[in-house]
N, C-alpha and C. Protein backbone atom coordinates (compact mmCIF):
# COMPACT_ATOMS: atom_id res chain seq x y z
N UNK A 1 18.64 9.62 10.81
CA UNK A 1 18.16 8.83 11.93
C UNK A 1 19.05 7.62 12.18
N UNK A 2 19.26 6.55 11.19
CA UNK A 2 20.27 6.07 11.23
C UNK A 2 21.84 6.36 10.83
N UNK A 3 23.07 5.56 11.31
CA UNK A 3 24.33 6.06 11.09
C UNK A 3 24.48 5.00 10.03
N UNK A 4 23.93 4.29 9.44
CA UNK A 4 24.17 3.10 8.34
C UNK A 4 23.64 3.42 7.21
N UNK A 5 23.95 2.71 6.23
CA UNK A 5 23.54 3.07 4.91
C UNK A 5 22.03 2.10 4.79
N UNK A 6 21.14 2.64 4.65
CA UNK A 6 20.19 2.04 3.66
C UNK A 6 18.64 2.58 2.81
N UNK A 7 18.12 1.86 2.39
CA UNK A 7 17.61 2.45 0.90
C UNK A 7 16.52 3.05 1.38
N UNK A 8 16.12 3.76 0.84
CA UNK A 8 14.61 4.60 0.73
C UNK A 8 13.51 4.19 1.14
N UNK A 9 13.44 2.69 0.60
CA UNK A 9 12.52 2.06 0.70
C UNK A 9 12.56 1.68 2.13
N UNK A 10 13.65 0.61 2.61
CA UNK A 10 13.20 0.49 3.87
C UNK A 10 13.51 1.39 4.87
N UNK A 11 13.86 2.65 4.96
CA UNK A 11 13.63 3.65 5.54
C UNK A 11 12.38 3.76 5.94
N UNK A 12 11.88 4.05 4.76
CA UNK A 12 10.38 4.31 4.75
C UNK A 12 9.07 3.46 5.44
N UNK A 13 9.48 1.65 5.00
CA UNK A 13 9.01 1.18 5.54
C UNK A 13 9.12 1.26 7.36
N UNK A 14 10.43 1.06 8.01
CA UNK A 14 10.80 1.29 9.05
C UNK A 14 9.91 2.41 9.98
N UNK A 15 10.07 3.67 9.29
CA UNK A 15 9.27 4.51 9.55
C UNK A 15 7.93 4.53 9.71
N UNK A 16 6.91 4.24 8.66
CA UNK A 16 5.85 3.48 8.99
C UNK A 16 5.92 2.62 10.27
N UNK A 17 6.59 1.46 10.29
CA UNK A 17 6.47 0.58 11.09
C UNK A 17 6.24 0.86 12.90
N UNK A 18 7.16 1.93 12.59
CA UNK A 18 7.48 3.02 14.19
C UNK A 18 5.87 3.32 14.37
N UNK A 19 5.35 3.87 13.71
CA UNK A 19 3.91 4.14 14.31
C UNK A 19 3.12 3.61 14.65
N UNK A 20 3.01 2.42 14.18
CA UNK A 20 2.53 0.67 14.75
C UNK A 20 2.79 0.89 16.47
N UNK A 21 1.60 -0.15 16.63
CA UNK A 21 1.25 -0.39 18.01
C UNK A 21 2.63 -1.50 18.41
N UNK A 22 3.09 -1.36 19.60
CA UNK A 22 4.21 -1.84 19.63
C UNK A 22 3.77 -3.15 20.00
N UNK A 23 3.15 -4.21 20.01
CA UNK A 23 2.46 -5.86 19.47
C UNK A 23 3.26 -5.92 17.79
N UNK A 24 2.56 -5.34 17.09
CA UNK A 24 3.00 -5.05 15.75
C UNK A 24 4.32 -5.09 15.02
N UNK A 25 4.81 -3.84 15.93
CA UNK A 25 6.05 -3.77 15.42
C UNK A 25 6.93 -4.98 15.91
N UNK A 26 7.11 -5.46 17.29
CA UNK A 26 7.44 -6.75 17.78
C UNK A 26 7.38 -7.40 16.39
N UNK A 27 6.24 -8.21 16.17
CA UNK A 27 5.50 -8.92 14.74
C UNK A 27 6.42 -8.74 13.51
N UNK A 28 6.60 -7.36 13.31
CA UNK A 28 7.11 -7.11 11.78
C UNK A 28 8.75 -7.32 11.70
N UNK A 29 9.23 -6.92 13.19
CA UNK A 29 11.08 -6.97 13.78
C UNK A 29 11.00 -8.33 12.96
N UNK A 30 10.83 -9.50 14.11
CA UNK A 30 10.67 -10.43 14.04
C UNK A 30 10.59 -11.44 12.43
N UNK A 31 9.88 -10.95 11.73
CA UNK A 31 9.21 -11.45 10.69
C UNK A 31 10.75 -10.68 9.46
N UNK A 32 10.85 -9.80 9.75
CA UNK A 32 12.10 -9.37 9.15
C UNK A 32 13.97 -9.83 9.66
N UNK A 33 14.14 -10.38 11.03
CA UNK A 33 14.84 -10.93 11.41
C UNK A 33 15.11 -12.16 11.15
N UNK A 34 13.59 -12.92 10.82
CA UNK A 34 13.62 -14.39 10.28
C UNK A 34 13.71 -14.69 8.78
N UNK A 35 13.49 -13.51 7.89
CA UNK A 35 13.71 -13.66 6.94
C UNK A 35 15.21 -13.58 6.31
N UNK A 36 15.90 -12.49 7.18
CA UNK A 36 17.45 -12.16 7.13
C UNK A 36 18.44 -13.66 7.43
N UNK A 37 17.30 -14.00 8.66
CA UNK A 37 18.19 -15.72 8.54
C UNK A 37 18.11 -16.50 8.04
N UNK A 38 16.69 -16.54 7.39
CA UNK A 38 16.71 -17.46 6.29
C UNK A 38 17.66 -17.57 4.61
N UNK A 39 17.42 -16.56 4.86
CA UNK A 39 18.06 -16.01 3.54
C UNK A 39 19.90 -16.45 3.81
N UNK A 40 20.57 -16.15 4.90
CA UNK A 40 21.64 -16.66 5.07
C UNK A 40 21.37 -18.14 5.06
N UNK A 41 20.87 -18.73 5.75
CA UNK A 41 20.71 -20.10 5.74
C UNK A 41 20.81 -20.74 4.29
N UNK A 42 20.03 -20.55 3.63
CA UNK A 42 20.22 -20.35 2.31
C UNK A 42 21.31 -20.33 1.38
N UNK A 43 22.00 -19.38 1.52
CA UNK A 43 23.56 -19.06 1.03
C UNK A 43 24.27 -19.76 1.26
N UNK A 44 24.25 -20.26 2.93
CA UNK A 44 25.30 -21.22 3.23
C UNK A 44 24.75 -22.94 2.68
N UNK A 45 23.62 -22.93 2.60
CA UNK A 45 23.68 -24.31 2.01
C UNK A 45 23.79 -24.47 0.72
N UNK A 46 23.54 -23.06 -0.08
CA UNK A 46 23.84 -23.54 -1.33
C UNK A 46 25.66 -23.49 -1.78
N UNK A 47 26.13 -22.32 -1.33
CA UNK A 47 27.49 -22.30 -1.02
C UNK A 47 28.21 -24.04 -1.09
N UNK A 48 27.73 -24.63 0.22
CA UNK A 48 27.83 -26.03 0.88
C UNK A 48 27.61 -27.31 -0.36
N UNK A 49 26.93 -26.93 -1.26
CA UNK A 49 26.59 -27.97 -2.69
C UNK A 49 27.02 -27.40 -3.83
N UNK A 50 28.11 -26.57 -4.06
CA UNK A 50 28.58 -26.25 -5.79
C UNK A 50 29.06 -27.98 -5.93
N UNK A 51 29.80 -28.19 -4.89
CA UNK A 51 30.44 -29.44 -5.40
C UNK A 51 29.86 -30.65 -5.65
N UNK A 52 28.78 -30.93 -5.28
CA UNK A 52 27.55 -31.64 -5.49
C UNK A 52 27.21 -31.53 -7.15
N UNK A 53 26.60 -30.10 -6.74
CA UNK A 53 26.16 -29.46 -8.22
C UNK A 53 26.92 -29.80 -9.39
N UNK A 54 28.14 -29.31 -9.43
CA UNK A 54 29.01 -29.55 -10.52
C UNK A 54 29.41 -31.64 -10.72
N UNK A 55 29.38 -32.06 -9.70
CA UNK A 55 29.37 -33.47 -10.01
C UNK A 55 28.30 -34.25 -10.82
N UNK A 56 27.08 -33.37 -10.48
CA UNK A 56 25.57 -34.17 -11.23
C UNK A 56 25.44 -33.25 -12.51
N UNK A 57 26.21 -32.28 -12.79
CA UNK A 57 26.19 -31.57 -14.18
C UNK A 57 26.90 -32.63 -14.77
N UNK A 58 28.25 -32.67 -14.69
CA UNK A 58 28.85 -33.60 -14.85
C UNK A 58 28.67 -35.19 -15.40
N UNK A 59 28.05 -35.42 -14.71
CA UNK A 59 27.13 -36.78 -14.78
C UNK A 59 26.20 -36.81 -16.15
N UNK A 60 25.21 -35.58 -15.69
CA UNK A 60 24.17 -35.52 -16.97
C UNK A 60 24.50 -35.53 -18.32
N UNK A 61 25.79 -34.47 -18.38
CA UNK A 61 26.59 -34.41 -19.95
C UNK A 61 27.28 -35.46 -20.19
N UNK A 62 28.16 -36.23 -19.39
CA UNK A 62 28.42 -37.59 -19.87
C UNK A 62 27.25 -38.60 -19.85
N UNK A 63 26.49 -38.78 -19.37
CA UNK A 63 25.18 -39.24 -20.28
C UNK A 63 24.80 -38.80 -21.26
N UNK A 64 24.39 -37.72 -21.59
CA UNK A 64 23.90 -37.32 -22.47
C UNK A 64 24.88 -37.30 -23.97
N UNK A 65 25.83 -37.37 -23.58
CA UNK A 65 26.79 -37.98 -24.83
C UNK A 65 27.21 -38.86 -24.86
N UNK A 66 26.72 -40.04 -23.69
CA UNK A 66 26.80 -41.05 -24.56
C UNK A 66 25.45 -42.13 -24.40
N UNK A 67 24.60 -41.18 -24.95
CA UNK A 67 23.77 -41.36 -25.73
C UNK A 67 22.76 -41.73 -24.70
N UNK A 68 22.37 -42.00 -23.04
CA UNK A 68 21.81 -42.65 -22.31
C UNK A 68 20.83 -42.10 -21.90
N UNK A 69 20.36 -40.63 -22.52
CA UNK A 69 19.40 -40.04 -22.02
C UNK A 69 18.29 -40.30 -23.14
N UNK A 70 16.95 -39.25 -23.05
CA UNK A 70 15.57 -39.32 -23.65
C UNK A 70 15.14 -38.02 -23.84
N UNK A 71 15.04 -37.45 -25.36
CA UNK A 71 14.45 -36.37 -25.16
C UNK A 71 13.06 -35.79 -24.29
N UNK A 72 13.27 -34.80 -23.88
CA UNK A 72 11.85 -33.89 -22.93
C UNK A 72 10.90 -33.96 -23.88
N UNK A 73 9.76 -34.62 -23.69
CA UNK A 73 8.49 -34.37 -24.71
C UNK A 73 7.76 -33.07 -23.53
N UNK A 74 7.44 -32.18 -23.93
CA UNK A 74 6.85 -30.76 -23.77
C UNK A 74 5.89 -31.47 -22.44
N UNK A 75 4.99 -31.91 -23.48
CA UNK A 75 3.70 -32.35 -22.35
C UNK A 75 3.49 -33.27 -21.51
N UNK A 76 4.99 -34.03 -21.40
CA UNK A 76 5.09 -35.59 -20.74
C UNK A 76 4.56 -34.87 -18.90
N UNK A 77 4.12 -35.59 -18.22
CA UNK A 77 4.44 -35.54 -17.00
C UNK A 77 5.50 -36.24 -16.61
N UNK A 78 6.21 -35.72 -16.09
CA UNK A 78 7.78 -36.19 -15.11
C UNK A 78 7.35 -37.01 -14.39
N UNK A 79 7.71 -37.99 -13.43
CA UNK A 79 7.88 -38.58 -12.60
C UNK A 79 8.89 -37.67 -11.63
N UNK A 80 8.40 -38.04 -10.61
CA UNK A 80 9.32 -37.11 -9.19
C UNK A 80 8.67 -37.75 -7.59
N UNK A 81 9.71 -37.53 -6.82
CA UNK A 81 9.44 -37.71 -5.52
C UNK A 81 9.23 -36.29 -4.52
């Protein structure tokens, strides 16, 4: 049915979906289109912060060797914003 590769599963789902009242299927396109962009969205912002990332790793281990941190007590509650 399709000329592309894909899995069983969403074949299947797809298929199902076809028999849906076409309100529905609209609904499910949709809901699967926004998730595909999110998911890129995603990638590209994390992509966008390794260098971030690796600067505050960075940071933490030179604290932490020299000596400026506090061990994790298990049951402490954190503080956070």
């Amino acid at each position: 049915m399709y000329s592309i590769c894909m899995t069983a599963l969403l074949e299947k789902a797809i298929e199902k979906a076809s028999a849906l009242p076409t309100a529905e299927q609209e609904a499910i396109g949709a809901l699967i289109l926004e998730e595909i962009a999110s998911e890129s969205r995603w990638n590209a912002q994390f992509a966008s912060s390794q260098n971030v990332l690796e600067r505050l790793a960075k940071e933490a281990v030179s604290e932490f060797n020299e000596g400026k941190t506090l061990p994790f007590e298990k049951d402490s509650d954190l503080a956070h914003d």
